[in-house]
PDB file of N, CA and C in Angstrom:
ATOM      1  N   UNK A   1       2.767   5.984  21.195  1.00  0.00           N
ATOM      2  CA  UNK A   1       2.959   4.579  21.464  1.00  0.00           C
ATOM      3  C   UNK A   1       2.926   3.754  20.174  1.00  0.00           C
ATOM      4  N   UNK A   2       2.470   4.012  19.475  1.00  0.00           N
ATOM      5  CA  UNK A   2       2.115   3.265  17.851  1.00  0.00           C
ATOM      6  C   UNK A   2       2.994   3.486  17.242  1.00  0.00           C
ATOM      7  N   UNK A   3       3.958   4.328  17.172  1.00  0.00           N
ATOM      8  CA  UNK A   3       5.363   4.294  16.418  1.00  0.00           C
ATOM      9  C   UNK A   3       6.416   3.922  17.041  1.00  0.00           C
ATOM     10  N   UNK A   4       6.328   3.415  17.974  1.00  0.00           N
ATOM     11  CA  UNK A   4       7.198   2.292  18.374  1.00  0.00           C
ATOM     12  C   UNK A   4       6.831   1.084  18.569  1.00  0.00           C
ATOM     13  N   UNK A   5       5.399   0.524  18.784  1.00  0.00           N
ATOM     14  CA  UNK A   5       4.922  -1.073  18.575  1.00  0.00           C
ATOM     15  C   UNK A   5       5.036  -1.383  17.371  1.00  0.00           C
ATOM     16  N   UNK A   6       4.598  -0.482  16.501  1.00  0.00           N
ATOM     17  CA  UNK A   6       4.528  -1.357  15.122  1.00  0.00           C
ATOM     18  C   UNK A   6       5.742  -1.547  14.531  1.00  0.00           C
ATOM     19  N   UNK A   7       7.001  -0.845  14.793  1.00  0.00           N
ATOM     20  CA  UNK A   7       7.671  -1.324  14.063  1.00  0.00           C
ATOM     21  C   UNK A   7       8.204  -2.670  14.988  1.00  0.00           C
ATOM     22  N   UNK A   8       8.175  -2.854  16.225  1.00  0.00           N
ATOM     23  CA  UNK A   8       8.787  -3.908  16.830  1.00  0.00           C
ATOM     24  C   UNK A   8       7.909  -5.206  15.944  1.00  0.00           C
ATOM     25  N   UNK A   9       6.747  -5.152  16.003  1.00  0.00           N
ATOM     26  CA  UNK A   9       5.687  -5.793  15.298  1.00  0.00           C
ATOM     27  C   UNK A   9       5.918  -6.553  14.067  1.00  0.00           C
ATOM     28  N   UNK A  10       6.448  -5.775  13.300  1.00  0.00           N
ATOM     29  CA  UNK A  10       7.104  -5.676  11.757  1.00  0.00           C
ATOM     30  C   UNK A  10       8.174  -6.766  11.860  1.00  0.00           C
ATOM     31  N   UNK A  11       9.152  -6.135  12.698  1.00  0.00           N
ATOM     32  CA  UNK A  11      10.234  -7.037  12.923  1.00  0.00           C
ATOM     33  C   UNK A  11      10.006  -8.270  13.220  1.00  0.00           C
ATOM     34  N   UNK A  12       9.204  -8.271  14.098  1.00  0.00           N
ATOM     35  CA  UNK A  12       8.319 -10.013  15.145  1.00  0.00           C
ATOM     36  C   UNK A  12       7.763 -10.866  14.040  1.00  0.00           C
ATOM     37  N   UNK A  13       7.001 -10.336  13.091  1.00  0.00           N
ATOM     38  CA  UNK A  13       6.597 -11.010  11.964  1.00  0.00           C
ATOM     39  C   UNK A  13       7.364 -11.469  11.148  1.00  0.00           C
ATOM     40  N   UNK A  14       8.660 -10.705  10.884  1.00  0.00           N
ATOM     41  CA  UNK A  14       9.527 -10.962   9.366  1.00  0.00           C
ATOM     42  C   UNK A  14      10.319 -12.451  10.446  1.00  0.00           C
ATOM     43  N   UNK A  15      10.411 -12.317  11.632  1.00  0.00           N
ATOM     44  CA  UNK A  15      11.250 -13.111  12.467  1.00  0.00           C
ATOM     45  C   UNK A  15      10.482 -14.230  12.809  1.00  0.00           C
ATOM     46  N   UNK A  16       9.569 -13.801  12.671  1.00  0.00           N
ATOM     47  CA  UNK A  16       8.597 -15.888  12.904  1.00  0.00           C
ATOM     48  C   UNK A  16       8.547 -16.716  11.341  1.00  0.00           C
ATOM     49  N   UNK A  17       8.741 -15.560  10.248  1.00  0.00           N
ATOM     50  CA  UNK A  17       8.946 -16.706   9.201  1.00  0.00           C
ATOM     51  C   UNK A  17      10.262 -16.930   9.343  1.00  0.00           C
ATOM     52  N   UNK A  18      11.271 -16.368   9.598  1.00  0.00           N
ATOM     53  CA  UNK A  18      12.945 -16.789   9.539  1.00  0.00           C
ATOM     54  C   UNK A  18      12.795 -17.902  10.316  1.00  0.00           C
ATOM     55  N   UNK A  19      12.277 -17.881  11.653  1.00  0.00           N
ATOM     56  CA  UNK A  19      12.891 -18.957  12.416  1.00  0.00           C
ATOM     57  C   UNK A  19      11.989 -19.974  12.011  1.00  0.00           C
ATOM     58  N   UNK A  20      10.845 -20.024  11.616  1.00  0.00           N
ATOM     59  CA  UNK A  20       9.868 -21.313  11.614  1.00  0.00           C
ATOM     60  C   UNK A  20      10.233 -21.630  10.015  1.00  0.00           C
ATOM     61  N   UNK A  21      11.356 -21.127   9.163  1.00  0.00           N
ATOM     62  CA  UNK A  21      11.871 -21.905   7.987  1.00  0.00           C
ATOM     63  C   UNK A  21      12.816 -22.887   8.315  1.00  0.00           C
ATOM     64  N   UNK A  22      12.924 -22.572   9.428  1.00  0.00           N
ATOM     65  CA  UNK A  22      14.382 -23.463   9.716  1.00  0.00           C
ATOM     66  C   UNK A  22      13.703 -25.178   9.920  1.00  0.00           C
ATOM     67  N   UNK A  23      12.670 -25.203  10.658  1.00  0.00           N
ATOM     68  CA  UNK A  23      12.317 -26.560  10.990  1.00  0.00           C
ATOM     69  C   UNK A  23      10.631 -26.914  10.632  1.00  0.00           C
ATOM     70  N   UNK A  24       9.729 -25.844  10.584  1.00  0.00           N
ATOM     71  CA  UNK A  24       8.538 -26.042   9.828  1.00  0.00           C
ATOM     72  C   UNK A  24       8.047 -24.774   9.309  1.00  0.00           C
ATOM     73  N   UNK A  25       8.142 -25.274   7.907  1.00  0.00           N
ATOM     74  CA  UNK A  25       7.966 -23.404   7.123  1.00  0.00           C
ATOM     75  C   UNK A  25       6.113 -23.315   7.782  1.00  0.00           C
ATOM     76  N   UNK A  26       5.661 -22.267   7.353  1.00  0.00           N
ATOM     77  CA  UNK A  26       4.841 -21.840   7.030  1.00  0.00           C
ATOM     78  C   UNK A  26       4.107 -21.888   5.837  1.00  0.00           C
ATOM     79  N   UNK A  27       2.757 -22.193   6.325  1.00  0.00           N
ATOM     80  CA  UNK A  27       2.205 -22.706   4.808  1.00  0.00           C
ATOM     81  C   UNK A  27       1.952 -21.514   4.169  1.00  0.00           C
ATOM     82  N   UNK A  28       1.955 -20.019   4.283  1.00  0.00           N
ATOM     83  CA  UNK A  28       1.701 -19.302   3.444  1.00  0.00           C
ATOM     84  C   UNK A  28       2.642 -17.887   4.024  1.00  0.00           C
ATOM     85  N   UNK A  29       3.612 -18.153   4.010  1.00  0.00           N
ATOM     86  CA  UNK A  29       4.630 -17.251   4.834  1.00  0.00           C
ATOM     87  C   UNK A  29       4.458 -15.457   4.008  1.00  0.00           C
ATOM     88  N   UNK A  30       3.671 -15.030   3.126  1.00  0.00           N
ATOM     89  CA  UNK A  30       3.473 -14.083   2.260  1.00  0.00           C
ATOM     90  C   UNK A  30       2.696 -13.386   2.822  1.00  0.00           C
ATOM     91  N   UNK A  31       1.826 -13.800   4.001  1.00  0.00           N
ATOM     92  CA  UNK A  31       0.924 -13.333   4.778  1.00  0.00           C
ATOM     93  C   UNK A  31       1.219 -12.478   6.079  1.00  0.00           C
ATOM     94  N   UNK A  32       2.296 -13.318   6.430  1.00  0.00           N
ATOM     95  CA  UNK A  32       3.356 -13.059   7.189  1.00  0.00           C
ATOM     96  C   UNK A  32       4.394 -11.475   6.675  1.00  0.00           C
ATOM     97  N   UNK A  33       4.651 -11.733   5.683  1.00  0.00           N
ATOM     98  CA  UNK A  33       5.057 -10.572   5.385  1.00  0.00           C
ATOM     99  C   UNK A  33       4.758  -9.121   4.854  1.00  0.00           C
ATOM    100  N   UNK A  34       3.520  -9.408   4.232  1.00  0.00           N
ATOM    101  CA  UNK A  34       2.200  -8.624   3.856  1.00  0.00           C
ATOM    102  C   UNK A  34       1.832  -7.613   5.245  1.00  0.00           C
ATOM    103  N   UNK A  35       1.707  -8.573   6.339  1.00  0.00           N
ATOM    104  CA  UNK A  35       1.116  -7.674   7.487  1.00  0.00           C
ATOM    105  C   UNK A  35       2.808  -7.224   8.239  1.00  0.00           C
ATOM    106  N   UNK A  36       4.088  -7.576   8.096  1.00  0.00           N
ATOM    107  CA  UNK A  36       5.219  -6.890   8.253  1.00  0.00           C
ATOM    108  C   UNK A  36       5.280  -5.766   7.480  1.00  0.00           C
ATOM    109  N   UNK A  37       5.118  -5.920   6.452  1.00  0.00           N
ATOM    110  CA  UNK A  37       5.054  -4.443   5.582  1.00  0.00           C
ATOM    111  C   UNK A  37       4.019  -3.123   5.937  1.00  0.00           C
ATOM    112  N   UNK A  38       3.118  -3.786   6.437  1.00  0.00           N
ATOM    113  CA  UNK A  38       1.907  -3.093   7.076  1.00  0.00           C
ATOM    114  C   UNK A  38       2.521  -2.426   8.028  1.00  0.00           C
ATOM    115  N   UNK A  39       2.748  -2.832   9.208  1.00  0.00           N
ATOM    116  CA  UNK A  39       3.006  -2.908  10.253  1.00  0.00           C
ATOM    117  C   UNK A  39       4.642  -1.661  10.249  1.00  0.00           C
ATOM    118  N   UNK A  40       5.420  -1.973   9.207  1.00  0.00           N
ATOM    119  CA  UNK A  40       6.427  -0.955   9.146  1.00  0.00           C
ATOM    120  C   UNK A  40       6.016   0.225   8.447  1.00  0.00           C
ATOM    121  N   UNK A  41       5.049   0.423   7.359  1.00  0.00           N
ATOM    122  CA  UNK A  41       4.458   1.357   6.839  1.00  0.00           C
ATOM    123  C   UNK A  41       3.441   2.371   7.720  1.00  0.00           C
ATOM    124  N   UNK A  42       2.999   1.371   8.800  1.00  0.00           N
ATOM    125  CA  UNK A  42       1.736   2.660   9.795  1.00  0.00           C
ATOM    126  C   UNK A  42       3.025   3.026  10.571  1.00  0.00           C
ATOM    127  N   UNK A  43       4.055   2.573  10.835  1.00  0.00           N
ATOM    128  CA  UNK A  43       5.048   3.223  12.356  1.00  0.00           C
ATOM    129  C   UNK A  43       5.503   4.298  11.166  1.00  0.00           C
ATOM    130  N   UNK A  44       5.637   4.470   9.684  1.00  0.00           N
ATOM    131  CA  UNK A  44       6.407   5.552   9.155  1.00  0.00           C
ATOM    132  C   UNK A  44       5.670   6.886   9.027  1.00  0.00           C
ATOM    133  N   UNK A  45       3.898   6.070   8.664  1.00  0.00           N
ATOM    134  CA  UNK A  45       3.036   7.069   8.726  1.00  0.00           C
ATOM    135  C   UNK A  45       2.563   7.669   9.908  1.00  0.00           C
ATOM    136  N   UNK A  46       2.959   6.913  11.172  1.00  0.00           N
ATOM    137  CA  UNK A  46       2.242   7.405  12.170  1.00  0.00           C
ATOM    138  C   UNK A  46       3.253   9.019  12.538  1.00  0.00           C
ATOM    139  N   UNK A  47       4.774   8.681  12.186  1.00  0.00           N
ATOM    140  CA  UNK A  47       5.815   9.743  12.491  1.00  0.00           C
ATOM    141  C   UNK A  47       5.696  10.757  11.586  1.00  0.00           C
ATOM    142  N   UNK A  48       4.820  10.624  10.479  1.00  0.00           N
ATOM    143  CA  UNK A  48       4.170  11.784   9.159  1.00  0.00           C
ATOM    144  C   UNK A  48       3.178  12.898   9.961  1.00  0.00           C
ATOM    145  N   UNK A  49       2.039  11.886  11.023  1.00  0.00           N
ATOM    146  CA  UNK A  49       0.640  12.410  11.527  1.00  0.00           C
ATOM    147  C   UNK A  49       1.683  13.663  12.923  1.00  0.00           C
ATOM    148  N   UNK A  50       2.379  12.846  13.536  1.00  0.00           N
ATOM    149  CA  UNK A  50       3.461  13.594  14.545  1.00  0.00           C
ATOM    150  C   UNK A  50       3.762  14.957  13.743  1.00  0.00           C
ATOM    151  N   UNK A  51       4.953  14.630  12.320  1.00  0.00           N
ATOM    152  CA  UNK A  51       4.662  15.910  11.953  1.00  0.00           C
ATOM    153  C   UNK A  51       3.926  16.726  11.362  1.00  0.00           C
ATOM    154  N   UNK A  52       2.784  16.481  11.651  1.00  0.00           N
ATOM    155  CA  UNK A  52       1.599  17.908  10.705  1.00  0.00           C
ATOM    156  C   UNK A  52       1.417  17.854  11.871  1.00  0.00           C
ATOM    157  N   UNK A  53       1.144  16.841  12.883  1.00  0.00           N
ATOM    158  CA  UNK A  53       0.479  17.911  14.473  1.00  0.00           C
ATOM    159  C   UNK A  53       1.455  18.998  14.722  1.00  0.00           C
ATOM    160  N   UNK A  54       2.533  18.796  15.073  1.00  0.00           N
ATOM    161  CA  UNK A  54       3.734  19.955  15.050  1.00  0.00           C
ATOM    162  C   UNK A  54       3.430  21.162  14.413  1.00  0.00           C
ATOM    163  N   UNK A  55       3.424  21.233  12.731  1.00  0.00           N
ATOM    164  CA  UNK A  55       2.970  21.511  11.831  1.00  0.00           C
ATOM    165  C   UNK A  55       1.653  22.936  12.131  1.00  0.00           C
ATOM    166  N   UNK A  56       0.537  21.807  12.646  1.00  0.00           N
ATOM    167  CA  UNK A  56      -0.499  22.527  13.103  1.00  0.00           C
ATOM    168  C   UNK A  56      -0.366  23.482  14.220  1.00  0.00           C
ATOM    169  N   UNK A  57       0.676  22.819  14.719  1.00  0.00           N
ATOM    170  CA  UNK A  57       0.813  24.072  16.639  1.00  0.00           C
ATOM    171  C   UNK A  57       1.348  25.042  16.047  1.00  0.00           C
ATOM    172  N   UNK A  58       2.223  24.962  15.331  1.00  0.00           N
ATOM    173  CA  UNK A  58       3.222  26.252  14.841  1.00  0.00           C
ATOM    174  C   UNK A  58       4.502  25.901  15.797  1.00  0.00           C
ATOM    175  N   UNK A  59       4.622  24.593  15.786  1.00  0.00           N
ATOM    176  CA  UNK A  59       6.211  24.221  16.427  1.00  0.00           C
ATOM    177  C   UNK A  59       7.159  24.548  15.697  1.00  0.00           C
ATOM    178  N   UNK A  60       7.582  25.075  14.732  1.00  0.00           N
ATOM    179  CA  UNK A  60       8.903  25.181  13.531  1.00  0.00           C
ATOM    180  C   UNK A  60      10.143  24.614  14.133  1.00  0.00           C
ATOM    181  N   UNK A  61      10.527  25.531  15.269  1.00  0.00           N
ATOM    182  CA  UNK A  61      11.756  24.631  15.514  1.00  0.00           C
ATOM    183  C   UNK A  61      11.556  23.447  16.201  1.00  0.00           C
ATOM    184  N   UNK A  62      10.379  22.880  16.777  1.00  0.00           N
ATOM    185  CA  UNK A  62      10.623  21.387  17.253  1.00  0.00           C
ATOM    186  C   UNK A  62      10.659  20.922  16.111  1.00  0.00           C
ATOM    187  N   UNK A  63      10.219  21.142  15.043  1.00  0.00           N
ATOM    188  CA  UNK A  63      10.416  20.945  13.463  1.00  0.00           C
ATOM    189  C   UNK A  63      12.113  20.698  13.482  1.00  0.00           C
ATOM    190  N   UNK A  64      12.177  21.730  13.324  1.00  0.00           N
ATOM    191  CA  UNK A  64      13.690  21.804  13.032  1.00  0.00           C
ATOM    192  C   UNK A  64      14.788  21.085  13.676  1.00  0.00           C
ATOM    193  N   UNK A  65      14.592  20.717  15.038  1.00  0.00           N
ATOM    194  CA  UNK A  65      14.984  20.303  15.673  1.00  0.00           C
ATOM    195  C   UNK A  65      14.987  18.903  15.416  1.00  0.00           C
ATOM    196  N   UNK A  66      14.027  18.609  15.469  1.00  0.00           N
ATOM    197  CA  UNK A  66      13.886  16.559  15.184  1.00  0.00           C
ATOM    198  C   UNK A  66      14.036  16.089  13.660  1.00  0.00           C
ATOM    199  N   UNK A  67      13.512  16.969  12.839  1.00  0.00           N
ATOM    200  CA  UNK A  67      13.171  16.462  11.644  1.00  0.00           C
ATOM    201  C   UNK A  67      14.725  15.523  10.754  1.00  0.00           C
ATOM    202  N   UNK A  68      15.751  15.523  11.465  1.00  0.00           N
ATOM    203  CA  UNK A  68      16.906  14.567  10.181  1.00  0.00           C
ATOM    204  C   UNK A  68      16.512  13.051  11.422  1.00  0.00           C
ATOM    205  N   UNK A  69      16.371  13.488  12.214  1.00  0.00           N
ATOM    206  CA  UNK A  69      16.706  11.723  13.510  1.00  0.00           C
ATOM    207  C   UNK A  69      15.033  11.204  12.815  1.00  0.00           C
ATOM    208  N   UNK A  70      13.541  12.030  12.293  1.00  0.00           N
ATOM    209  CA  UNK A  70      12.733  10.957  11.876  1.00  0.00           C
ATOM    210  C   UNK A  70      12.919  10.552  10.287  1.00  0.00           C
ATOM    211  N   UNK A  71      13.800  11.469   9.762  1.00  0.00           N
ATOM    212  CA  UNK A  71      14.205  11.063   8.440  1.00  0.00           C
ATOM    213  C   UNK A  71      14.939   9.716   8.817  1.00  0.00           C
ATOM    214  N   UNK A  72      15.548   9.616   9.677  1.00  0.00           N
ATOM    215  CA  UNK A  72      17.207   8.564  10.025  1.00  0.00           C
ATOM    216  C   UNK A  72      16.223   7.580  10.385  1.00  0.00           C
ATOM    217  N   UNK A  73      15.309   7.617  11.586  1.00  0.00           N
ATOM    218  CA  UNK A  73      14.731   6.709  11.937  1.00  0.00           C
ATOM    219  C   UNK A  73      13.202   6.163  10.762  1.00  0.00           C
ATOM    220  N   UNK A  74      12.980   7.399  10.167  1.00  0.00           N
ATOM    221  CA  UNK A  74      11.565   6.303   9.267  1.00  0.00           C
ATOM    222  C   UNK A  74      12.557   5.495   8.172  1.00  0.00           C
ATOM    223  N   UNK A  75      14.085   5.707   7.450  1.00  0.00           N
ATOM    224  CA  UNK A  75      14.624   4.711   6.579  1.00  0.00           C
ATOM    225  C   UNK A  75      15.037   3.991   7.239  1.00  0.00           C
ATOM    226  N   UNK A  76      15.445   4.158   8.266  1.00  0.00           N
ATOM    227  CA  UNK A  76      15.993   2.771   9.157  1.00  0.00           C
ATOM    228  C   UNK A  76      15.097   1.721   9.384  1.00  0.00           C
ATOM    229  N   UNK A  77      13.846   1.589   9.459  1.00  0.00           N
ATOM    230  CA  UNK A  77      12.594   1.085   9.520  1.00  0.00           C
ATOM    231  C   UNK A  77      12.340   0.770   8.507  1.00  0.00           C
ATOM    232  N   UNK A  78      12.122   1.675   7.219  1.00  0.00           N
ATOM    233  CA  UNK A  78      12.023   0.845   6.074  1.00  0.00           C
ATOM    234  C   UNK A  78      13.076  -0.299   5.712  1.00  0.00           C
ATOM    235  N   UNK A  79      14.242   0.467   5.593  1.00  0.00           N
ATOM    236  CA  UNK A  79      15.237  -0.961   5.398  1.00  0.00           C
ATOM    237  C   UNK A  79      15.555  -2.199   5.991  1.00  0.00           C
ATOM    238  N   UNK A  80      15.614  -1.935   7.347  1.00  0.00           N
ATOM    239  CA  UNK A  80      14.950  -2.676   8.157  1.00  0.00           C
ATOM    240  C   UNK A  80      13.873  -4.307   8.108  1.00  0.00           C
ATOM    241  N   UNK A  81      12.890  -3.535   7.742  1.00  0.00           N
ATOM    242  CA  UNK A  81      11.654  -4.004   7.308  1.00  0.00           C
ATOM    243  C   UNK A  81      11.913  -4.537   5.558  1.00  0.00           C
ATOM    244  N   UNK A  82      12.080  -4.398   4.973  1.00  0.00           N
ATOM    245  CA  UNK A  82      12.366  -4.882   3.800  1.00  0.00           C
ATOM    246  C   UNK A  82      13.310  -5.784   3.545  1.00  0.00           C
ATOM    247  N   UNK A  83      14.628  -5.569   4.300  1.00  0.00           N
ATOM    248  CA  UNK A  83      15.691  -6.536   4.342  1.00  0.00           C
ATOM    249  C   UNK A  83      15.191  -7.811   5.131  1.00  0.00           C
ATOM    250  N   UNK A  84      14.765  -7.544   6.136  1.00  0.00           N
ATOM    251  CA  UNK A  84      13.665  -8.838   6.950  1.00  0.00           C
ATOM    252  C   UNK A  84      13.016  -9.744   6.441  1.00  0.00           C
ATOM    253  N   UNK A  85      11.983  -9.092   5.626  1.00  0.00           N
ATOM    254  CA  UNK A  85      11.061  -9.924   4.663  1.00  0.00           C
ATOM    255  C   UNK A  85      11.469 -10.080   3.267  1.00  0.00           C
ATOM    256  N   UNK A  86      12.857  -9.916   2.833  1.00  0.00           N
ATOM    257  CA  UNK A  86      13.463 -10.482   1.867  1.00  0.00           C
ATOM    258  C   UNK A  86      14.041 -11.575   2.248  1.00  0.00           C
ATOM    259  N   UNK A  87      14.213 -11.696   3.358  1.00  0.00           N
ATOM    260  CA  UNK A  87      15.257 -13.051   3.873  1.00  0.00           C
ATOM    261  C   UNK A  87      14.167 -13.699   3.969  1.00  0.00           C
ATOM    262  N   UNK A  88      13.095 -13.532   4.420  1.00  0.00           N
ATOM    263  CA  UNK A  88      12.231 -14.253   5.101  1.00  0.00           C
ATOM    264  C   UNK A  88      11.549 -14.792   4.197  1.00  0.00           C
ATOM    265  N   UNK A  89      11.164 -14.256   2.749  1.00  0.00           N
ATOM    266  CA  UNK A  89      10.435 -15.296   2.085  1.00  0.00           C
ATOM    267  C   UNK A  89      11.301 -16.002   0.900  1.00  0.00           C
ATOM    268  N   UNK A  90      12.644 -15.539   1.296  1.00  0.00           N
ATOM    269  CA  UNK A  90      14.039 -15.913   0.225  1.00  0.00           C
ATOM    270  C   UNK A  90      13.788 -17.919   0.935  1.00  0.00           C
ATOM    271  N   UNK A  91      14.101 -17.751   2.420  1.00  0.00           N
ATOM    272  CA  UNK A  91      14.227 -18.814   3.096  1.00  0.00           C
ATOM    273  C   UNK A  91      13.226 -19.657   2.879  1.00  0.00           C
ATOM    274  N   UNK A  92      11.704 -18.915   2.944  1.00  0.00           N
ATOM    275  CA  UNK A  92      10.443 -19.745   3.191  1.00  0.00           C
ATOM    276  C   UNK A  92      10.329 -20.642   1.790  1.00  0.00           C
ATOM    277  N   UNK A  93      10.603 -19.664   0.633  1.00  0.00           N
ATOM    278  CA  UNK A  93       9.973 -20.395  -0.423  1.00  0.00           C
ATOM    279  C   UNK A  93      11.738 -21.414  -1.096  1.00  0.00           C
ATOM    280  N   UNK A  94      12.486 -20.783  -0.663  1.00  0.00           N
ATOM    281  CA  UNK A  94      13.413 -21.983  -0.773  1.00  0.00           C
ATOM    282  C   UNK A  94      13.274 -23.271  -0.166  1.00  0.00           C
ATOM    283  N   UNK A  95      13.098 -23.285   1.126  1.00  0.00           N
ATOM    284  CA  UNK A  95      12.896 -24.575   2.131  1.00  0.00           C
ATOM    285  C   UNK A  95      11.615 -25.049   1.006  1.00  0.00           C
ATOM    286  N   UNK A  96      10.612 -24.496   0.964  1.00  0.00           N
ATOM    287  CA  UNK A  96       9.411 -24.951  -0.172  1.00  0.00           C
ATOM    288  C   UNK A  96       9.745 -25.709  -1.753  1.00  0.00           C
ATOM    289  N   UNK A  97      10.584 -24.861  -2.130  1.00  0.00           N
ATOM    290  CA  UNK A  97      11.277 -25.545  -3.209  1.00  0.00           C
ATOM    291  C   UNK A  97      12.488 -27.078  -2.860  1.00  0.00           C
ATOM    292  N   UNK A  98      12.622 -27.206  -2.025  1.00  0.00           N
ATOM    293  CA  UNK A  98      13.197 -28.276  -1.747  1.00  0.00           C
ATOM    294  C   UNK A  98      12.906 -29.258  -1.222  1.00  0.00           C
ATOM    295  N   UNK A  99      11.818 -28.929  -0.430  1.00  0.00           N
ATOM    296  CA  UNK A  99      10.366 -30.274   0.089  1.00  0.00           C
ATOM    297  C   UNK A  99       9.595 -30.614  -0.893  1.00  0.00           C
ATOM    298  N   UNK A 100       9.309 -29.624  -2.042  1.00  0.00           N
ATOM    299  CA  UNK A 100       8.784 -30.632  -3.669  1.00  0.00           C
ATOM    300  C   UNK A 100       9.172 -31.842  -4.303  1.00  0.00           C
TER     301      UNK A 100
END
């Protein structure tokens, strides 16, 4: 269950500074993205702990079997997550620079 909340999580965060730049930034929108980064980093590690349990059973081919779709899916998440909170504090601290 934790590798799929957190990254929705991740996303929810990078997306409340996007939209609340539009009409009232956030007074410290870095915080905001700090715990997005978090939040996409435990859903990558949690799919790491998945594979050493595997690992530990002596699953090889469920190994084999899944291992390119959590490669596909932990960068998709990172990029994801990074492209998010690049917009997001691109926007925040721009709108900031222009209310000075």
């Amino acid at each position: 269950m934790l590798p799929v909340l957190t990254p929705l999580l991740a996303v929810l965060l990078a997306g409340i500074v996007i939209y609340r730049s539009e009409k009232n930034p956030l007074c410290r929108p870095w915080l905001f993205t700090a715990a997005s980064f978090a939040c996409g980093f435990a859903a990558v590690i949690a799919e790491l702990y998945v594979v050493k349990r595997r690992v530990l059973a002596g699953d090889y081919s469920g190994i084999a079997d899944t291992i390119d779709a959590v490669i596909l899916i932990c960068t998709a998440i990172a990029a994801v997550v990074l492209l998010l909170n690049l917009i997001a504090l691109a926007l925040a601290f721009e709108r900031r620079g222009n209310d000075s």
